[in-house]
PDB file of N, CA and C in Angstrom:
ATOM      1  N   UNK A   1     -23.146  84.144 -89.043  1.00  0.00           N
ATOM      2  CA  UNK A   1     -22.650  84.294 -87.691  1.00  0.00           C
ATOM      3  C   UNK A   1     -23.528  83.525 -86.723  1.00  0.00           C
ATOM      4  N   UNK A   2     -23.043  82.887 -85.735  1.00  0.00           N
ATOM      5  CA  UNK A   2     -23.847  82.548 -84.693  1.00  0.00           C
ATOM      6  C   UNK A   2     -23.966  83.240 -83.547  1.00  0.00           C
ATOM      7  N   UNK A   3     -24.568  82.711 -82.512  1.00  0.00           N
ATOM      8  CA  UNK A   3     -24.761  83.304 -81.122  1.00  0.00           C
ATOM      9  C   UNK A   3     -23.393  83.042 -80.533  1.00  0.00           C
ATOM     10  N   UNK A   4     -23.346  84.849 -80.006  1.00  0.00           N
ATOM     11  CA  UNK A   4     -21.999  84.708 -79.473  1.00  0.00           C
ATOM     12  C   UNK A   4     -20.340  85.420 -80.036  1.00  0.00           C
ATOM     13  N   UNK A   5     -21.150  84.907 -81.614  1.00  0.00           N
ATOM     14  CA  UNK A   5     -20.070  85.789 -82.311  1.00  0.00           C
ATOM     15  C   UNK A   5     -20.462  87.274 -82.679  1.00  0.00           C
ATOM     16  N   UNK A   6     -19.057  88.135 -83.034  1.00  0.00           N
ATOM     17  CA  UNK A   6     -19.505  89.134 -83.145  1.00  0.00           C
ATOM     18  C   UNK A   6     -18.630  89.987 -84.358  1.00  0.00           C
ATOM     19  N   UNK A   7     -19.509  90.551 -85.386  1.00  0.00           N
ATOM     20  CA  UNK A   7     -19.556  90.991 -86.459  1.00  0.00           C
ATOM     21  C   UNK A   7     -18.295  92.218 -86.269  1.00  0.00           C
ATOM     22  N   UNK A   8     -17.450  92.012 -87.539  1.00  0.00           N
ATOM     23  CA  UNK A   8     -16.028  92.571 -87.718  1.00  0.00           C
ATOM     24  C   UNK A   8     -16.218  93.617 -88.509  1.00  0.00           C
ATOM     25  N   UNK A   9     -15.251  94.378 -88.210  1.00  0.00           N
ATOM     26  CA  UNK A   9     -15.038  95.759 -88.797  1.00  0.00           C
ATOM     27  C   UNK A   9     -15.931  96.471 -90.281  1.00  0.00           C
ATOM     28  N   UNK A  10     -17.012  96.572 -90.226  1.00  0.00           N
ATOM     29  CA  UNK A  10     -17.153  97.192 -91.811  1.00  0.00           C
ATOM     30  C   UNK A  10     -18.315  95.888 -92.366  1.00  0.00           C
ATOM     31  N   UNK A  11     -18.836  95.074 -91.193  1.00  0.00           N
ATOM     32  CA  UNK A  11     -20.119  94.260 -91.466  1.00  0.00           C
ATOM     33  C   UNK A  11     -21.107  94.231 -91.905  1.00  0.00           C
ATOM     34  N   UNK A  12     -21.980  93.984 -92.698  1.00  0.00           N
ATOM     35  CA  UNK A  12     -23.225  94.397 -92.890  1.00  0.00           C
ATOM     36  C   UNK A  12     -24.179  93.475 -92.869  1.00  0.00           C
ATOM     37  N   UNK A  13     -25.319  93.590 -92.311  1.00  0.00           N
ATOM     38  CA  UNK A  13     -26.631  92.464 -92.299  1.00  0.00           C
ATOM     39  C   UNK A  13     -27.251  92.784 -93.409  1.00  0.00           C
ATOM     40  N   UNK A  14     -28.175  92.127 -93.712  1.00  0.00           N
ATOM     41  CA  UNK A  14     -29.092  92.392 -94.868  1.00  0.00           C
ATOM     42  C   UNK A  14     -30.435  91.943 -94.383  1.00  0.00           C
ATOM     43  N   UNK A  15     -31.195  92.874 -94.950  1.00  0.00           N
ATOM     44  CA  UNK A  15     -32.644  92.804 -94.153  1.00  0.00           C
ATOM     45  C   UNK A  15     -33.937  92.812 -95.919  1.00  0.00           C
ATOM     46  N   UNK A  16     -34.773  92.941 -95.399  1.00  0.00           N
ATOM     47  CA  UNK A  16     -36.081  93.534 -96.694  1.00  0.00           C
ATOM     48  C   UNK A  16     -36.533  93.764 -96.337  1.00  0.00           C
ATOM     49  N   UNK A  17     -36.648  95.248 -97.074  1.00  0.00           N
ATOM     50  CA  UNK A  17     -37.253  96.505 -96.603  1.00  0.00           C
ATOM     51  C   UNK A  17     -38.788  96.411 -96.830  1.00  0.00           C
ATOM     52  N   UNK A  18     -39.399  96.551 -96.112  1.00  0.00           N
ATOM     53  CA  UNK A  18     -40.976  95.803 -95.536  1.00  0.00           C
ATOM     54  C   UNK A  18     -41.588  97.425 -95.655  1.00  0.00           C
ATOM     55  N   UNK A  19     -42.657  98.237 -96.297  1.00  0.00           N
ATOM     56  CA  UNK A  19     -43.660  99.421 -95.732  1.00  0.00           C
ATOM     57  C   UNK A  19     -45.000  98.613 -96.140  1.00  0.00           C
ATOM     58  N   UNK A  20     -46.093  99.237 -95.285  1.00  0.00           N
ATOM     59  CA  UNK A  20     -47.204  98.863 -95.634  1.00  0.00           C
ATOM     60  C   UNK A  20     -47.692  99.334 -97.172  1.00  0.00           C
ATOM     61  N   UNK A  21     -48.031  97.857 -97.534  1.00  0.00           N
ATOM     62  CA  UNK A  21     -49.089  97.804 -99.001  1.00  0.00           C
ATOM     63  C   UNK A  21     -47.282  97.561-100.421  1.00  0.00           C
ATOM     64  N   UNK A  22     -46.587  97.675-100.072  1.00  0.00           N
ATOM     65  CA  UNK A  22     -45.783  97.855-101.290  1.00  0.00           C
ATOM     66  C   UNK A  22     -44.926  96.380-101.357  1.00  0.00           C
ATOM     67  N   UNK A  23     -44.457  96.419-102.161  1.00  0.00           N
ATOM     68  CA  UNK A  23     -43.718  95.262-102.380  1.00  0.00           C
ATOM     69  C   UNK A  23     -42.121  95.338-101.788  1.00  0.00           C
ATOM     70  N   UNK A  24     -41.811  94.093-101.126  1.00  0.00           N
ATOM     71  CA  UNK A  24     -40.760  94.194-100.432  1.00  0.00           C
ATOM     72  C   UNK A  24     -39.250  94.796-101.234  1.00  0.00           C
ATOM     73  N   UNK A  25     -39.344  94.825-102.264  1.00  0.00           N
ATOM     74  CA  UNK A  25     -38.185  94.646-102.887  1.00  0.00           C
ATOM     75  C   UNK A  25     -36.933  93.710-102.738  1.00  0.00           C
ATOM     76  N   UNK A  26     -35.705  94.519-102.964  1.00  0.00           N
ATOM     77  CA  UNK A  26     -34.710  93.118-102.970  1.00  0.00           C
ATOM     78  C   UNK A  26     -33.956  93.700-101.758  1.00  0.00           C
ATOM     79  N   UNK A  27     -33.060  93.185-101.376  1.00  0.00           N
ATOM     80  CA  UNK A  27     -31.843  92.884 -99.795  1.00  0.00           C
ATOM     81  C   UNK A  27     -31.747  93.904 -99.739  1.00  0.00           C
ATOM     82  N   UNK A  28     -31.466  94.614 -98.855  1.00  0.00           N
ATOM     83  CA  UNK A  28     -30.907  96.024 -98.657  1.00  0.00           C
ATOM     84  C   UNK A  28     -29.696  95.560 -97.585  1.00  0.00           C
ATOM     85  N   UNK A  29     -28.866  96.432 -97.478  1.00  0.00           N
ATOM     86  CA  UNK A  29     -27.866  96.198 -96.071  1.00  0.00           C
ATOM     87  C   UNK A  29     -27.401  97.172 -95.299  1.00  0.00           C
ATOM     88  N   UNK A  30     -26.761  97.349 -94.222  1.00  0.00           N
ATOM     89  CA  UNK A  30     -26.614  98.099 -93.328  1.00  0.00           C
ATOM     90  C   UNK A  30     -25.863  97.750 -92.407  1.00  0.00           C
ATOM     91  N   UNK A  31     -25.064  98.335 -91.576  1.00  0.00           N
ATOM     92  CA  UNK A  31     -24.364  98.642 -90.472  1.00  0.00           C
ATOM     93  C   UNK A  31     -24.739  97.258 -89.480  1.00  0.00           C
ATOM     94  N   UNK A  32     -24.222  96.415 -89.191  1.00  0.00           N
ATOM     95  CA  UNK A  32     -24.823  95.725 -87.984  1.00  0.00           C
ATOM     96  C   UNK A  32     -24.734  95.710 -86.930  1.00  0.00           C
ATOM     97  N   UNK A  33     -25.983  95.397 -86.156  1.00  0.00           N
ATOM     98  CA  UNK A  33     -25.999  96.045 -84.881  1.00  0.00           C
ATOM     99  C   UNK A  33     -26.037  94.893 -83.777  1.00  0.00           C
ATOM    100  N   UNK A  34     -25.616  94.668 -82.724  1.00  0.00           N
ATOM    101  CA  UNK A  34     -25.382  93.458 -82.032  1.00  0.00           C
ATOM    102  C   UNK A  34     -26.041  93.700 -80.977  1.00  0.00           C
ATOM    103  N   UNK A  35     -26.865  92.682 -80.324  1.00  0.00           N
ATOM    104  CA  UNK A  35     -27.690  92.620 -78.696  1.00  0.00           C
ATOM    105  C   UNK A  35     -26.561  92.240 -77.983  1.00  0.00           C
ATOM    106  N   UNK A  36     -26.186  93.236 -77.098  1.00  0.00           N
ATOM    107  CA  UNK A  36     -25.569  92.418 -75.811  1.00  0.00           C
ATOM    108  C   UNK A  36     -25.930  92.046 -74.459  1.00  0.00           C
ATOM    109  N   UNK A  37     -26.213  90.900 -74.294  1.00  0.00           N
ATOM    110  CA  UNK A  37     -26.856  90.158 -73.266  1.00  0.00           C
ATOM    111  C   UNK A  37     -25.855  89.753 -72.299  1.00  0.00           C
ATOM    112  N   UNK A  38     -26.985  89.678 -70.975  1.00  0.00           N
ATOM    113  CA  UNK A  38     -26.142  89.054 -69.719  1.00  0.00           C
ATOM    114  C   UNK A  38     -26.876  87.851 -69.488  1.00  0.00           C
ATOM    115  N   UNK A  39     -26.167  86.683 -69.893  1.00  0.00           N
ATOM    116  CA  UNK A  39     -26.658  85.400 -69.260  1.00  0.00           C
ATOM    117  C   UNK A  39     -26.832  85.310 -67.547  1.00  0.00           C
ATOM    118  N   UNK A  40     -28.009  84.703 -67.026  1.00  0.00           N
ATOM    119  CA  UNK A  40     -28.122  85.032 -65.762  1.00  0.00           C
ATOM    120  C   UNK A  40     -28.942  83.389 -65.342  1.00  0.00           C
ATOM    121  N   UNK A  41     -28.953  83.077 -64.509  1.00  0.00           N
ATOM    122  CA  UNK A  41     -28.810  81.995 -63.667  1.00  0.00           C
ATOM    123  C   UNK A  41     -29.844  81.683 -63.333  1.00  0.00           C
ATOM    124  N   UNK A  42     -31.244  81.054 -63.594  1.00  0.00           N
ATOM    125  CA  UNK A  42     -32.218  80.921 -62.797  1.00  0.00           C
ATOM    126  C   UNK A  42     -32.820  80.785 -61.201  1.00  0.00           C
ATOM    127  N   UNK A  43     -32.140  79.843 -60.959  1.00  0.00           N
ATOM    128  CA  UNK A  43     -31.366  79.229 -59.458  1.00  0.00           C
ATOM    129  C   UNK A  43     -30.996  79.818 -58.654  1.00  0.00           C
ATOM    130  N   UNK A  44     -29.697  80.670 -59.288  1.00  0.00           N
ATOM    131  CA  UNK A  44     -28.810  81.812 -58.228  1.00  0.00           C
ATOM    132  C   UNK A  44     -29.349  82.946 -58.503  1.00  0.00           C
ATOM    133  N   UNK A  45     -29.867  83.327 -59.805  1.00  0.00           N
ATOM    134  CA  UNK A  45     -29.725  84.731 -60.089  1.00  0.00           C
ATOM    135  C   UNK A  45     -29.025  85.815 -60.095  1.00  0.00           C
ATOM    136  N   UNK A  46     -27.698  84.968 -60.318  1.00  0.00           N
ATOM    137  CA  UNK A  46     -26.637  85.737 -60.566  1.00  0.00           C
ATOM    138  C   UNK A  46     -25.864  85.515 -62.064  1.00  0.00           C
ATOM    139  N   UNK A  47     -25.090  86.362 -62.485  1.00  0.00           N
ATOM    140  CA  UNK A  47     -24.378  86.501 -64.118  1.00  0.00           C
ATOM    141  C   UNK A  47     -23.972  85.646 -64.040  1.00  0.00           C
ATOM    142  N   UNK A  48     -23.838  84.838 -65.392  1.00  0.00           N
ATOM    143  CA  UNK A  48     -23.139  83.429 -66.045  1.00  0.00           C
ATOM    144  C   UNK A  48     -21.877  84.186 -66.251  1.00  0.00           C
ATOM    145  N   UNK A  49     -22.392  85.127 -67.921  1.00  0.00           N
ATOM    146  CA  UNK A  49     -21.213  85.648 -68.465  1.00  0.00           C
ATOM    147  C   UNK A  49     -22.321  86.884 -69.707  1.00  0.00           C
ATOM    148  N   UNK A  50     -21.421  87.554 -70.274  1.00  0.00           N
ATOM    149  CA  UNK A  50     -21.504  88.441 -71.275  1.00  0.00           C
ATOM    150  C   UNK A  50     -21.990  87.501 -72.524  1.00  0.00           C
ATOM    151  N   UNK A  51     -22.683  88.227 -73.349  1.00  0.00           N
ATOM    152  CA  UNK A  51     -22.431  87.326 -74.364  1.00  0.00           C
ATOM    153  C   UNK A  51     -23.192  88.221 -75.434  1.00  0.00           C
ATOM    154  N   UNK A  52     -23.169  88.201 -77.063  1.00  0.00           N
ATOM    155  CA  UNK A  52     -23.614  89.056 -77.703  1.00  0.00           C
ATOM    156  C   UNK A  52     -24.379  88.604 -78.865  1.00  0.00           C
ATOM    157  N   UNK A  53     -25.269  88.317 -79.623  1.00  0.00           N
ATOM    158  CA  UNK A  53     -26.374  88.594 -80.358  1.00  0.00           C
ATOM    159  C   UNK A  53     -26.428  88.912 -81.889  1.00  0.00           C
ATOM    160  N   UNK A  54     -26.303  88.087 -82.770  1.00  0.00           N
ATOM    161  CA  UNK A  54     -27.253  89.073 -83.842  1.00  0.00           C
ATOM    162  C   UNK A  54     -28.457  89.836 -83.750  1.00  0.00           C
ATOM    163  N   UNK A  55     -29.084  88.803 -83.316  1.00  0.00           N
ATOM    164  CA  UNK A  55     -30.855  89.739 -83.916  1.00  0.00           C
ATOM    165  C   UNK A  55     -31.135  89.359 -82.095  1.00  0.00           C
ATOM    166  N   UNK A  56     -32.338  89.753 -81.309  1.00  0.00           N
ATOM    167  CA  UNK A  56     -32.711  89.530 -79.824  1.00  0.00           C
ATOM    168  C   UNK A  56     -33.306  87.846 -79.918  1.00  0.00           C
ATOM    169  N   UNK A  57     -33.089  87.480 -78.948  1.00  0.00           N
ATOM    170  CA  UNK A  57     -33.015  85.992 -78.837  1.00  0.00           C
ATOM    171  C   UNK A  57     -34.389  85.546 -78.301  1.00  0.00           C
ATOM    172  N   UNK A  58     -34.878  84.703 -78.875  1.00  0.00           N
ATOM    173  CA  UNK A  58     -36.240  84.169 -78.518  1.00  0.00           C
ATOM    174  C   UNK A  58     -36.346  83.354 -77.172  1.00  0.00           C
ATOM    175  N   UNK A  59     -37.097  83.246 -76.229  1.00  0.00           N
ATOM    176  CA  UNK A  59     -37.182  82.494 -75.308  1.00  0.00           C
ATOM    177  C   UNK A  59     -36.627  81.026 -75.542  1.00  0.00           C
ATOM    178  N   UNK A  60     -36.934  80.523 -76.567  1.00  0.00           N
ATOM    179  CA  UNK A  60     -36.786  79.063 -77.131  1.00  0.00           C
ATOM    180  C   UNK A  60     -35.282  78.728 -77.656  1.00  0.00           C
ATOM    181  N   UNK A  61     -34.459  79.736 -77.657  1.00  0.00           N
ATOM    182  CA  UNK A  61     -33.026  79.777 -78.300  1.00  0.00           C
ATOM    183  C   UNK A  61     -32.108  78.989 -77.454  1.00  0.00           C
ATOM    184  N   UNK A  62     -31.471  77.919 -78.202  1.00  0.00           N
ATOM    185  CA  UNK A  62     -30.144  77.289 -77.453  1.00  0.00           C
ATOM    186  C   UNK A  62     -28.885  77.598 -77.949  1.00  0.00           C
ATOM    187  N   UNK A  63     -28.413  77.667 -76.877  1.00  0.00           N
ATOM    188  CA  UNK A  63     -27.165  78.466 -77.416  1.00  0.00           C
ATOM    189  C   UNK A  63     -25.749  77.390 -76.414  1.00  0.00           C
ATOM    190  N   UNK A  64     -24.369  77.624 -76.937  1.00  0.00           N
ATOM    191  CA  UNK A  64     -23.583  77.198 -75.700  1.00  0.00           C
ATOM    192  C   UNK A  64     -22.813  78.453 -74.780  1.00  0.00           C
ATOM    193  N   UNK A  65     -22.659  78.159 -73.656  1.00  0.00           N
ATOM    194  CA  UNK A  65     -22.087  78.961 -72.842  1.00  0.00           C
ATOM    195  C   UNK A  65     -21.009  78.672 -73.019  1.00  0.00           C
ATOM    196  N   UNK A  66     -19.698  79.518 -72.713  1.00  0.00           N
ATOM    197  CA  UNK A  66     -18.172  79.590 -72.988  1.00  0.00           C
ATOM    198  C   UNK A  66     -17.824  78.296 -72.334  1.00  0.00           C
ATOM    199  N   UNK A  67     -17.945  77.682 -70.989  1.00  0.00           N
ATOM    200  CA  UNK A  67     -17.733  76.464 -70.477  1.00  0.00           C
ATOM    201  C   UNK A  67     -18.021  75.505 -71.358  1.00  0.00           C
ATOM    202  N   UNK A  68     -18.741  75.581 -72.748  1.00  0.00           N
ATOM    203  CA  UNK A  68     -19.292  74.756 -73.503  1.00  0.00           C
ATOM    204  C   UNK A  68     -20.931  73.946 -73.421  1.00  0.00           C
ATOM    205  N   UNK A  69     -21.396  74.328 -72.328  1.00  0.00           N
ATOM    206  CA  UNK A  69     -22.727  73.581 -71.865  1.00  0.00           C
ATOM    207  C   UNK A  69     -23.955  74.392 -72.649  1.00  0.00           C
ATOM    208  N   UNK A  70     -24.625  73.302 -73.522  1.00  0.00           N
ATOM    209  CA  UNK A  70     -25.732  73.859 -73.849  1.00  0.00           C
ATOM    210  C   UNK A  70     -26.824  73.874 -73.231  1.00  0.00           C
ATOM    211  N   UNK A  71     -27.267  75.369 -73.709  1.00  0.00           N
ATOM    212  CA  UNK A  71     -28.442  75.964 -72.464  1.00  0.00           C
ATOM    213  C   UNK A  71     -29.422  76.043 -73.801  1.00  0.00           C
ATOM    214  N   UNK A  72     -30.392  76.412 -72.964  1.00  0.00           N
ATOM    215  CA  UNK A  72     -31.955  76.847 -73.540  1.00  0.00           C
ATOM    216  C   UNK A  72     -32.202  78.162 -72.987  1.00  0.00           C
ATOM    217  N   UNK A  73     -32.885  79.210 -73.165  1.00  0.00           N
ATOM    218  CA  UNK A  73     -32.980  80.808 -72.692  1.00  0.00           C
ATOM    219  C   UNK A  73     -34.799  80.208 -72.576  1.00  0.00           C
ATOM    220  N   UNK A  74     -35.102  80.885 -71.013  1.00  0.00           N
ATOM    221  CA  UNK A  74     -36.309  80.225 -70.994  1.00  0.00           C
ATOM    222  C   UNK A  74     -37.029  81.741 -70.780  1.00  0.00           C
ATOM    223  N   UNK A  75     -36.197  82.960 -70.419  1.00  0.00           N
ATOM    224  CA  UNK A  75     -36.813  84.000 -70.268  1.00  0.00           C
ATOM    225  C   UNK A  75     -35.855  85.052 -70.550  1.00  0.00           C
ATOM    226  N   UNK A  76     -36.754  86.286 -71.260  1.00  0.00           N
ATOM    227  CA  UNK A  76     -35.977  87.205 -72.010  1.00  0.00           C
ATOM    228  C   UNK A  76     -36.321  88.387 -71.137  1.00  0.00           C
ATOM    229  N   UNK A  77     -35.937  89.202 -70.951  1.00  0.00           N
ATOM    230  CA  UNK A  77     -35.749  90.615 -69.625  1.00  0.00           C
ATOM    231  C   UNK A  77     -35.148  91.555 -70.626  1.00  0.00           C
ATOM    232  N   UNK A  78     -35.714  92.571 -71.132  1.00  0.00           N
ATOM    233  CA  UNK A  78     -35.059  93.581 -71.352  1.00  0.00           C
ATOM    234  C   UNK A  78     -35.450  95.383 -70.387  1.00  0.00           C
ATOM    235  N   UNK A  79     -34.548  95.492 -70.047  1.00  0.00           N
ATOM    236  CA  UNK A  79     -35.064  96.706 -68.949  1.00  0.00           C
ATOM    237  C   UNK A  79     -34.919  98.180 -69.519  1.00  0.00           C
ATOM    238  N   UNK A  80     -35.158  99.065 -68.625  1.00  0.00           N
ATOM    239  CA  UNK A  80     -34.870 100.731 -69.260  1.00  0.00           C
ATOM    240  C   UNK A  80     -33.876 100.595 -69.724  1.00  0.00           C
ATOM    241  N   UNK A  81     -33.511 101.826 -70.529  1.00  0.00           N
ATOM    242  CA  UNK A  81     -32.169 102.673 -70.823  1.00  0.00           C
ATOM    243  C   UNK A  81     -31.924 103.682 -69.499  1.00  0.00           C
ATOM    244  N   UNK A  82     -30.656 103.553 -69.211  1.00  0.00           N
ATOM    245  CA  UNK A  82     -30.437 104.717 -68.650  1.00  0.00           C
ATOM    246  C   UNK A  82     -30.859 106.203 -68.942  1.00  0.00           C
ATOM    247  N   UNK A  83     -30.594 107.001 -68.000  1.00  0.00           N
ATOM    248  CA  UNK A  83     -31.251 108.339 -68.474  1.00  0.00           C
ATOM    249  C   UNK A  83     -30.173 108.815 -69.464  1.00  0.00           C
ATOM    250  N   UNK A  84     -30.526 109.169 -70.452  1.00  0.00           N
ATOM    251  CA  UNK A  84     -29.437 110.123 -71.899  1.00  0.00           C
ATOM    252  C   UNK A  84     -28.931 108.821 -72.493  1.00  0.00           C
ATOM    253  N   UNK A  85     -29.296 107.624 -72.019  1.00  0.00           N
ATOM    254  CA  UNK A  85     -28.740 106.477 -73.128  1.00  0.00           C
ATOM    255  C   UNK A  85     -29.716 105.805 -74.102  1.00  0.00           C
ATOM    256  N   UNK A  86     -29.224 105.386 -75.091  1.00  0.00           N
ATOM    257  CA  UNK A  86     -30.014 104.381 -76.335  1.00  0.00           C
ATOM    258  C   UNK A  86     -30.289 103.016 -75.884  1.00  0.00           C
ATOM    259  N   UNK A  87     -29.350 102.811 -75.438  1.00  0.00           N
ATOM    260  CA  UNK A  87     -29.276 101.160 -75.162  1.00  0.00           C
ATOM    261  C   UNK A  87     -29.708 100.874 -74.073  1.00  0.00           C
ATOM    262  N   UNK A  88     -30.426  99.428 -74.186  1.00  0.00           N
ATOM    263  CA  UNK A  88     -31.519  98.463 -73.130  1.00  0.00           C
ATOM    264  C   UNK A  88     -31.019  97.398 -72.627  1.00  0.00           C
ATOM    265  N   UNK A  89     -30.341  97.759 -71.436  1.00  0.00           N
ATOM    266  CA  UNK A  89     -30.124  96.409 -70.669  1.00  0.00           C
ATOM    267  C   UNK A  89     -30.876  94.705 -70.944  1.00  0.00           C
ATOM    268  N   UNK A  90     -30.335  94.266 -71.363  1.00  0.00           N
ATOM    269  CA  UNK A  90     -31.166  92.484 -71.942  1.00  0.00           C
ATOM    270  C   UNK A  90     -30.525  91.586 -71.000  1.00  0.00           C
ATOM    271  N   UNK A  91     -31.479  90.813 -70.153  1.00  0.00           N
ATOM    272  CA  UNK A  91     -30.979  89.611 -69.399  1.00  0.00           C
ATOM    273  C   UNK A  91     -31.778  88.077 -70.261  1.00  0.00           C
ATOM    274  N   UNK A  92     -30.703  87.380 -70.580  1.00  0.00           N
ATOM    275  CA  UNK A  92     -31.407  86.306 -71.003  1.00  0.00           C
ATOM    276  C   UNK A  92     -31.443  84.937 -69.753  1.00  0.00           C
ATOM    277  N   UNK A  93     -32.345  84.669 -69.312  1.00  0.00           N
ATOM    278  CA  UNK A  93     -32.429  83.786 -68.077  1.00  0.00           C
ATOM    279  C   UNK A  93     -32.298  82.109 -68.863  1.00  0.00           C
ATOM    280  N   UNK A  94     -31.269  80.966 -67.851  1.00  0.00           N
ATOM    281  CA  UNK A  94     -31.181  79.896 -67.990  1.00  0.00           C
ATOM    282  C   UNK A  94     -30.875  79.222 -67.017  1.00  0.00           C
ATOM    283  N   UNK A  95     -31.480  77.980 -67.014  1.00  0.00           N
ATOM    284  CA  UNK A  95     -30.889  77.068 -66.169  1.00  0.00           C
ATOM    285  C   UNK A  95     -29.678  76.037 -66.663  1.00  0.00           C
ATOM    286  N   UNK A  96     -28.880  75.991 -65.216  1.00  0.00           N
ATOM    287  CA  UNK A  96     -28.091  75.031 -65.362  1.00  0.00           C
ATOM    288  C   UNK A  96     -28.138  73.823 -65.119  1.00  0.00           C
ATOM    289  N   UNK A  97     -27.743  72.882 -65.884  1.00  0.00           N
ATOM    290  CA  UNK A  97     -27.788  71.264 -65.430  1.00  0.00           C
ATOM    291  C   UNK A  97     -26.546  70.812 -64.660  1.00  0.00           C
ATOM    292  N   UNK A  98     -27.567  70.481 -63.367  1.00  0.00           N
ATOM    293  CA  UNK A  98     -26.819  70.005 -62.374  1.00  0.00           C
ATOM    294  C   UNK A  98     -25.875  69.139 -62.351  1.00  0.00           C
ATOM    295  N   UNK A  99     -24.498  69.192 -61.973  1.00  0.00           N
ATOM    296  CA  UNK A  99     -23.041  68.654 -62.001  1.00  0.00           C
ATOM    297  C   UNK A  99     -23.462  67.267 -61.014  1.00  0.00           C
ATOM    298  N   UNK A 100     -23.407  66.174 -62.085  1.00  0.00           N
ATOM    299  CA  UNK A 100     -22.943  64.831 -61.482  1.00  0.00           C
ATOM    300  C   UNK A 100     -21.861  64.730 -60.679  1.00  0.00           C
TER     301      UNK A 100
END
């Protein structure tokens, strides 16, 4: 899957299962779980668009925006959870290249 797409009904990632001192063993899999990010604007500082995640996105990640323009994520923001919620607001910050 890439950035952007998002994992269908009954998906599973596969990870290795890592404890201290033991040996990793082999793939394990599980349920997958998706980051959903708000692309946000350096400049304006306002929302691009939605967009969603395999794994959390590194500062250094290029990705394309739905308009098709490839960006670079130069800063990653993840904020509280609401009160009684799990989930962490994620802003991934980019600039846009200025329209000739």
């Amino acid at each position: 899957m890439t950035a952007g797409s998002e994992p269908g009904p009954g998906a599973v990632c596969r990870y290795r299962s890592t404890h201290a001192g033991q040996d990793p063993g082999p793939l394990a899999t599980s349920p997958c779980m998706s980051i959903n990010t708000t692309i946000m604007n350096t400049v304006t500082g306002q929302a691009i668009q939605k967009m969603k995640f395999e794994r959390m996105p590194k500062p250094w990640a290029s990705f394309n925006l739905e308009t098709g323009e490839l960006v670079t994520a130069e800063r990653i923001d993840v904020g509280k959870p609401a009160p009684g919620k799990f989930i962490a607001p994620v802003d991934v910050w980019v600039t846009l290249k200025p329209k000739d």
